[in-house]
N, C-alpha and C. Protein backbone atom coordinates (compact mmCIF):
# COMPACT_ATOMS: atom_id res chain seq x y z
N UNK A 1 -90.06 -209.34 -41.08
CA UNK A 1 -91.48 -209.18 -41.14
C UNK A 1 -91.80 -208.38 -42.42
N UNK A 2 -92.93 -208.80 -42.98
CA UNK A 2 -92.71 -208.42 -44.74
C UNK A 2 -93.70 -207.65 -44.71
N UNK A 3 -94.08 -206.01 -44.69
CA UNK A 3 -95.00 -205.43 -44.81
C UNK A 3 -95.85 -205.26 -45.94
N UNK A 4 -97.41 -204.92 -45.74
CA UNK A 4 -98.28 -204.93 -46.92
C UNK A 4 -98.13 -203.85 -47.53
N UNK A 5 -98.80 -203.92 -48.35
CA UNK A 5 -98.91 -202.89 -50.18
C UNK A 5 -100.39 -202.30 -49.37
N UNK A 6 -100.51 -200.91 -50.21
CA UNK A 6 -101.64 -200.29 -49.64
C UNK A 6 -103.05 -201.08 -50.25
N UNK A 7 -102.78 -201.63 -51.36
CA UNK A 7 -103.71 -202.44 -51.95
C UNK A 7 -104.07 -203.87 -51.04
N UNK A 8 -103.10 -203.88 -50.43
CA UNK A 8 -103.73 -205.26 -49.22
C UNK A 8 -104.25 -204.78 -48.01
N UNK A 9 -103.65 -203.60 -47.77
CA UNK A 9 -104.42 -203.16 -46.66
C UNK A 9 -105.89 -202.97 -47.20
N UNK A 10 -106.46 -202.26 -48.38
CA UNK A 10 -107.89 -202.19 -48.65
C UNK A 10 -108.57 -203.68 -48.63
N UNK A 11 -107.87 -204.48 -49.25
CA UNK A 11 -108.95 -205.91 -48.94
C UNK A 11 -108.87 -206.33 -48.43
N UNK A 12 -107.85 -206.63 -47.19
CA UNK A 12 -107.80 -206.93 -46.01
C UNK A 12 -109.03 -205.67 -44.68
N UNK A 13 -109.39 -204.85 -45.25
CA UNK A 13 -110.24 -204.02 -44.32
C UNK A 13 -111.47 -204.35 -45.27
N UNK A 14 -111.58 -204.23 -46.30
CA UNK A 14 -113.37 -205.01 -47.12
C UNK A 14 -113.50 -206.15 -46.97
N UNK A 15 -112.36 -206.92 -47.04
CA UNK A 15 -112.93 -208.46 -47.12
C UNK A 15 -112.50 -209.49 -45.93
N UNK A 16 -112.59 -209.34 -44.75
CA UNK A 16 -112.00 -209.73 -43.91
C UNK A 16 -113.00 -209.67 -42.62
N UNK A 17 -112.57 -210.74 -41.65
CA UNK A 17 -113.05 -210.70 -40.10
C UNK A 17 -112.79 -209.62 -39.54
N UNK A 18 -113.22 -208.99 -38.01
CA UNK A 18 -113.13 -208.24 -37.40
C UNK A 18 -113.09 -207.92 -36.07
N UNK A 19 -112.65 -208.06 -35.36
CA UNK A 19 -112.98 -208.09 -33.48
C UNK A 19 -112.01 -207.00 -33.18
N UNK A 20 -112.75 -206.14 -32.27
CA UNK A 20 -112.59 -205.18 -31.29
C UNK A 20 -112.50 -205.18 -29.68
N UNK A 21 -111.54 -204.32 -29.51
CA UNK A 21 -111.38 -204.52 -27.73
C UNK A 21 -110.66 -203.08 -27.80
N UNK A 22 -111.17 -202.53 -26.73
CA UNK A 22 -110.87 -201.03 -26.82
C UNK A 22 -110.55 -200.10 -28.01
N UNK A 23 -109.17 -199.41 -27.96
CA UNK A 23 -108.80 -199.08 -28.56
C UNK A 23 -108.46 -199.39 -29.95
N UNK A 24 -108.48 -200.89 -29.80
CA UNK A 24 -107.87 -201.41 -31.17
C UNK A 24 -108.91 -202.46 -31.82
N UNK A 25 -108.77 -202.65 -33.33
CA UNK A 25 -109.75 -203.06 -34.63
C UNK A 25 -108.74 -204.20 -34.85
N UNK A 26 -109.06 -205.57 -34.34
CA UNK A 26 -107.59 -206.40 -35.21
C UNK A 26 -108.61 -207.23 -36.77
N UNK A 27 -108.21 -206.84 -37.95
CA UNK A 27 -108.84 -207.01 -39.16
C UNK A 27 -108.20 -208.50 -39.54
N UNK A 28 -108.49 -209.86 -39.69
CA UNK A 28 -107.95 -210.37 -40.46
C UNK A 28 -108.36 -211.10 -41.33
N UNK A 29 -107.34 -211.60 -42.63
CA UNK A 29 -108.12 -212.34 -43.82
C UNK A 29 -106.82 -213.66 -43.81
N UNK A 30 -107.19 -214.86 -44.18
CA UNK A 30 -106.45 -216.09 -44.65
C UNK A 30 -105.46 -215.63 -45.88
N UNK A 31 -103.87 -215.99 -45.22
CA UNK A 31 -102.99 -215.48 -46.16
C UNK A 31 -101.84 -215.81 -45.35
N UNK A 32 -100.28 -215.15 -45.69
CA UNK A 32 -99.47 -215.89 -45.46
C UNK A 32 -98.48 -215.28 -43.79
N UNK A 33 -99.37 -214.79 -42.92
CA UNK A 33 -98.70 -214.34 -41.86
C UNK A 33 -98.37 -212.96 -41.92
N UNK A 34 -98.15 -212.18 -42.44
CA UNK A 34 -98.16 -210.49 -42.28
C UNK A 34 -98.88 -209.88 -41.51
N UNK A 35 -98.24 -208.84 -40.90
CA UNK A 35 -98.97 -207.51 -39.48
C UNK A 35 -99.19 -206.21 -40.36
N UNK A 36 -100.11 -205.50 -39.81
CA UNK A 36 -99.63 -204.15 -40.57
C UNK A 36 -100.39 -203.51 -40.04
N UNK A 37 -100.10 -202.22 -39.73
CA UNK A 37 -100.99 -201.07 -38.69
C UNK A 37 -101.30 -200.11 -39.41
N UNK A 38 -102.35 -199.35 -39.03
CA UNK A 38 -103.05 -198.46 -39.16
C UNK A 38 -103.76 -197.53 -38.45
N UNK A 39 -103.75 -196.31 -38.42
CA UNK A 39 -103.61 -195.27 -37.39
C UNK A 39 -104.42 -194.81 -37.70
N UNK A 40 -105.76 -194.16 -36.73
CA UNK A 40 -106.66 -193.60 -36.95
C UNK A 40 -106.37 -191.98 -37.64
N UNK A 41 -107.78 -191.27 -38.39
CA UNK A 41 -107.10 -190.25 -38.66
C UNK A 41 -107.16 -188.89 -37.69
N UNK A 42 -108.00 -189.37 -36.49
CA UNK A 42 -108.20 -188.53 -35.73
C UNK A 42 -107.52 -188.46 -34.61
N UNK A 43 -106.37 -189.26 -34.48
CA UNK A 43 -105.32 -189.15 -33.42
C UNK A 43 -104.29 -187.85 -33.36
N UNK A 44 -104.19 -187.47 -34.31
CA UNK A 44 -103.27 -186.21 -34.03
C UNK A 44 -102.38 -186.20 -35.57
N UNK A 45 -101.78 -185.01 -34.97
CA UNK A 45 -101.00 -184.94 -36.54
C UNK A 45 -100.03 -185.63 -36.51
N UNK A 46 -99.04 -185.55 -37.82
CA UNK A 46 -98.08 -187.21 -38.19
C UNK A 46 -97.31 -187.45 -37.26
N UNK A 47 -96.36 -186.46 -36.48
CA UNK A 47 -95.26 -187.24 -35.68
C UNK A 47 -96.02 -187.54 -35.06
N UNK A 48 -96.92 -187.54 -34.26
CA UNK A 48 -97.78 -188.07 -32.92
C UNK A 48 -98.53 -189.51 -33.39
N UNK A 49 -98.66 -189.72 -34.76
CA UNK A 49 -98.96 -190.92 -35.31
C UNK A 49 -97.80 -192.05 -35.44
N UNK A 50 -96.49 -190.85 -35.85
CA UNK A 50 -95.26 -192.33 -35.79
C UNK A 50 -95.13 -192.77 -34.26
N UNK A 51 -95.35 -192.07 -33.33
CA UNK A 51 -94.80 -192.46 -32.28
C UNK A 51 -95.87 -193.23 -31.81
N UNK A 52 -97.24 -193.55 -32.20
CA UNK A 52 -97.96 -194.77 -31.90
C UNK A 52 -97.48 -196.00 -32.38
N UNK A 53 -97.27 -195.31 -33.84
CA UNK A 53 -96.68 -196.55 -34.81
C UNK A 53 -95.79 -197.54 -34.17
N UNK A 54 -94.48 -196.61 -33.92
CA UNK A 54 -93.23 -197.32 -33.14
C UNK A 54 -93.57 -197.99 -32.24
N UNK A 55 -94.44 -197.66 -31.56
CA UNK A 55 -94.70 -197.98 -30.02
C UNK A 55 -95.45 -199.48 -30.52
N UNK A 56 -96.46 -199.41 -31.29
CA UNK A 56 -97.42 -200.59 -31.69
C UNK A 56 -96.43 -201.36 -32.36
N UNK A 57 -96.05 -201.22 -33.09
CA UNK A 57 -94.95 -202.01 -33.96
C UNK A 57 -93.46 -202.60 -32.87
N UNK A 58 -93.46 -201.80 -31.42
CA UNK A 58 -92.16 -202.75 -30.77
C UNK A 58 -93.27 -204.11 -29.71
N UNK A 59 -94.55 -203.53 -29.56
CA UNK A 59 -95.43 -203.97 -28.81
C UNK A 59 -95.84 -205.57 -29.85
N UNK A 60 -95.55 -205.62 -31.07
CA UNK A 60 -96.03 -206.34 -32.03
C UNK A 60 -95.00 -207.20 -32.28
N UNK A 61 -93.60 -206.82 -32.15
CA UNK A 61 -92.20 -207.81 -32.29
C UNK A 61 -92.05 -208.69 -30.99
N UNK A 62 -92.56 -207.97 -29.93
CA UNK A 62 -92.99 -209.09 -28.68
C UNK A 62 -93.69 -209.86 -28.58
N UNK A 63 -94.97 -209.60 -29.62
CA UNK A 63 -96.54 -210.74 -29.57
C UNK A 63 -96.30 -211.39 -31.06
N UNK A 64 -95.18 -211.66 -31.53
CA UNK A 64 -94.84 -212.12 -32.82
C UNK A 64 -95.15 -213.39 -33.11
N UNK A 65 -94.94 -214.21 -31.77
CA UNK A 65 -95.09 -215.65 -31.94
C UNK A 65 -96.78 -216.08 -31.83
N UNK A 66 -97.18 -214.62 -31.13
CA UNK A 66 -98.87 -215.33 -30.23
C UNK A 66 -99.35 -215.58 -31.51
N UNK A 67 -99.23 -214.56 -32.60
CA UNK A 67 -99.85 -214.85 -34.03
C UNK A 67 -100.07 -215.96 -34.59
N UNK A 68 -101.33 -216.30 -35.44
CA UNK A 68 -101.21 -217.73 -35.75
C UNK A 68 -100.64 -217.13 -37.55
N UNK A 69 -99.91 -218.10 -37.93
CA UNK A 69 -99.32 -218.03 -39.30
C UNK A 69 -100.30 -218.06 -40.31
N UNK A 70 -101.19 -218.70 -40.11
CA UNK A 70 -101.99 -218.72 -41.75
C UNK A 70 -103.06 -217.49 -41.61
N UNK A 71 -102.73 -215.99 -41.38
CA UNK A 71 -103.45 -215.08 -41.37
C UNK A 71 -103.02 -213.99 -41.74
N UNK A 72 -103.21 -212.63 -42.64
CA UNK A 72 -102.89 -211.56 -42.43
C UNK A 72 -103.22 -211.04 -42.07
N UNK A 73 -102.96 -209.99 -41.11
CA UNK A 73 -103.67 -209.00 -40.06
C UNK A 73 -103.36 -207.43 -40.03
N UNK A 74 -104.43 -206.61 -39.94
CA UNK A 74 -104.19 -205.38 -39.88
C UNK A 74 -104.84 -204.60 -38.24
N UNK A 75 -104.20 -204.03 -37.79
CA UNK A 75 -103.85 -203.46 -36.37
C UNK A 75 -104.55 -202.17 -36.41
N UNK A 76 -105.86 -202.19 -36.37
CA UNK A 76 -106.18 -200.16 -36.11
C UNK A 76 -106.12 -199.72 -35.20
N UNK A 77 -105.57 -198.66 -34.97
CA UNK A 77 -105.68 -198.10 -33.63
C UNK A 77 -106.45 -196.83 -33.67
N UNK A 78 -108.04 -197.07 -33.03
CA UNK A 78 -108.55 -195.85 -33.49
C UNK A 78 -108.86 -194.74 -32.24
N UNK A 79 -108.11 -195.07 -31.27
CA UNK A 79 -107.61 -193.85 -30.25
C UNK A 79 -106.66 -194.07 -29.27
N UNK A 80 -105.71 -192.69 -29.04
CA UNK A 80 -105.07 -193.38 -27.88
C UNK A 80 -104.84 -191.99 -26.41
N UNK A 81 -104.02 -192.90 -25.42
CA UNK A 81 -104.01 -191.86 -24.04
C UNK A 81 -102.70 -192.33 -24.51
N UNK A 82 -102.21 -190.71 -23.64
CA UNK A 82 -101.08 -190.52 -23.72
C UNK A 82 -99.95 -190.77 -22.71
N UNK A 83 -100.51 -191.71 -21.81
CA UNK A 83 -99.63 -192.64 -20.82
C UNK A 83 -99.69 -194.00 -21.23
N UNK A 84 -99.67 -194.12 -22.51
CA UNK A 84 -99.86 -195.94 -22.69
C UNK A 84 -98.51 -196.12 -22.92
N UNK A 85 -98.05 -196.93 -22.57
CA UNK A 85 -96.74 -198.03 -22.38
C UNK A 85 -97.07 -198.93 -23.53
N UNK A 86 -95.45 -199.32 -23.80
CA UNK A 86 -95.26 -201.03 -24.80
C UNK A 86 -96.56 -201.91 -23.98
N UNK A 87 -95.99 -202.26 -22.80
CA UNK A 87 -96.98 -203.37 -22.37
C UNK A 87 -98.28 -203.13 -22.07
N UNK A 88 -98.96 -202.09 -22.13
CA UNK A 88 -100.46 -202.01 -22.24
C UNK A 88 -100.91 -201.81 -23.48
N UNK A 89 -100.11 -201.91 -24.70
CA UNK A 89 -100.35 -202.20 -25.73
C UNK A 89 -100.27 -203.35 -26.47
N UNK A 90 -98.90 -204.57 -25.39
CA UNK A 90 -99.36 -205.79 -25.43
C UNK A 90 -100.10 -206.36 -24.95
N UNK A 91 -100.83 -206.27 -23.75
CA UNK A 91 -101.66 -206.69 -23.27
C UNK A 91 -102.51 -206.56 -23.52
N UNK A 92 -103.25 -205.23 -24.47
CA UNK A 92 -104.71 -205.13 -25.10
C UNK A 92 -104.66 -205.62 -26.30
N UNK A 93 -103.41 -206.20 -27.36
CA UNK A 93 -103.38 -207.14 -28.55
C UNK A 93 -103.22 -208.42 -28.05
N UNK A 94 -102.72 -208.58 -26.92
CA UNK A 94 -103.14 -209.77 -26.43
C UNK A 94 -104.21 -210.43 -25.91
N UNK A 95 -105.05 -209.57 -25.25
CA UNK A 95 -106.25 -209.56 -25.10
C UNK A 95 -107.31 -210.24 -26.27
N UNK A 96 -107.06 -208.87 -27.14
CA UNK A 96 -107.72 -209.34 -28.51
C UNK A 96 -107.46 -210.64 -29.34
N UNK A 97 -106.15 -211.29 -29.26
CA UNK A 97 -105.76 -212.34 -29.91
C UNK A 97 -106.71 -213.94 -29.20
N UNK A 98 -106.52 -213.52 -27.62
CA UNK A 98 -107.36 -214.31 -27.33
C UNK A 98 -108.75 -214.38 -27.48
N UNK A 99 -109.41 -213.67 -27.53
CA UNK A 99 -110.78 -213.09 -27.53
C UNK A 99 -111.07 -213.55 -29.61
N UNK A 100 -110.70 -213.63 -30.01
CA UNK A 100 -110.57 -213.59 -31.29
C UNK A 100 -110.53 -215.38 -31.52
N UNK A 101 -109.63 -215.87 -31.42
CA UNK A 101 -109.17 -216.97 -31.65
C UNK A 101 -109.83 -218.10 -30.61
N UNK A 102 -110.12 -217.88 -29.40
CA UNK A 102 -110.10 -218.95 -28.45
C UNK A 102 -111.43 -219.98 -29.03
N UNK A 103 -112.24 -219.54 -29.40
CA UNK A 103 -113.46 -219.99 -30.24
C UNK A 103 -112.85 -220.90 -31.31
N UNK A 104 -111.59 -221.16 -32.30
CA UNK A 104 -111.77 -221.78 -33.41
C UNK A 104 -110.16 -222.79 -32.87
N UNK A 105 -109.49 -222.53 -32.18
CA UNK A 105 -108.40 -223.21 -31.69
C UNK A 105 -107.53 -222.84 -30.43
N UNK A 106 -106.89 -223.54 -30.19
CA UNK A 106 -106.62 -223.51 -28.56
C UNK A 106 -105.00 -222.27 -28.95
N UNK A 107 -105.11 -221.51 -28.43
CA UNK A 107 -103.58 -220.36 -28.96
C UNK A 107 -102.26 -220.74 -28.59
N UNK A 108 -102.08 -221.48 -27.61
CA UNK A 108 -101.37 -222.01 -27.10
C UNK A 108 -100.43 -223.01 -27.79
N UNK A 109 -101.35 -224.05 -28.47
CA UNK A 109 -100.95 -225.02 -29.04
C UNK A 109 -100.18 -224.77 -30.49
N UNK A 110 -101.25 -222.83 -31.06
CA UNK A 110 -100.49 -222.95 -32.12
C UNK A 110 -99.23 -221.95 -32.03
N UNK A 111 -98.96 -221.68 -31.34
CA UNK A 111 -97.40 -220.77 -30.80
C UNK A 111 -96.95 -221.84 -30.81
N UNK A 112 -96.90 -223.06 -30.66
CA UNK A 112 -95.57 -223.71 -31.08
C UNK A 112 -95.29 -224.78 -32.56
N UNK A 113 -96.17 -224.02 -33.06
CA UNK A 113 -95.69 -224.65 -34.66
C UNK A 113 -94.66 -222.92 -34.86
N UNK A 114 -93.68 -223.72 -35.59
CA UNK A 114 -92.38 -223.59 -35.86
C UNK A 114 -92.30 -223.41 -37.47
N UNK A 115 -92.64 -222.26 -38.12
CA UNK A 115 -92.80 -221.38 -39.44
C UNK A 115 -90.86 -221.54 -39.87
């Protein structure tokens, strides 16, 4: 998984779509499949930010496929509780993926094109 340059994260957050569902901002712009997160700055100080990170980022190697390929996407997380689990962090990017997408193509169909 090929992470962005801080310079893609800025035009990917100016020039890009946007949908929200709780906690999380999923940002995306037309491009070649890349994830990349971003941590609010009011969550706490840094280790308490990597350990969202990790957590969002193992929650994100599980929802790898739901992604559709011709998009880059950026992940905000602009608060969190401190009983959230991997899977209630897949399930609210999953949430969002559907909620996002179900309007322009069926999600289903495109999890199985084969990148």
């Amino acid at each position: 998984m090929e992470s962005l340059k801080r310079k893609e994260f800025k035009e990917i957050f100016n020039n890009s779509t946007r949908s929200s569902y709780g906690a999380y901002v999923m940002f995306r712009r037309p491009g070649t499949g890349r994830i990349g997160i971003a941590i609010s700055r009011n969550i706490g100080c840094h280790a308490y930010k990597n350990r969202v990170r990790r957590t969002v980022r193992v929650a994100l190697s599980q929802l790898r496929s739901a992604f559709p390929f011709s998009y880059d996407y950026v992940i905000l997380v602009r608060s969190w509780e401190t009983e959230h689990k991997v899977q209630d962090v897949v399930s609210g990017i999953h949430y969002l993926l559907n909620l996002t997408f179900s309007h322009t193509y069926h999600l289903e169909r495109e999890r199985c094109v084969v990148k």
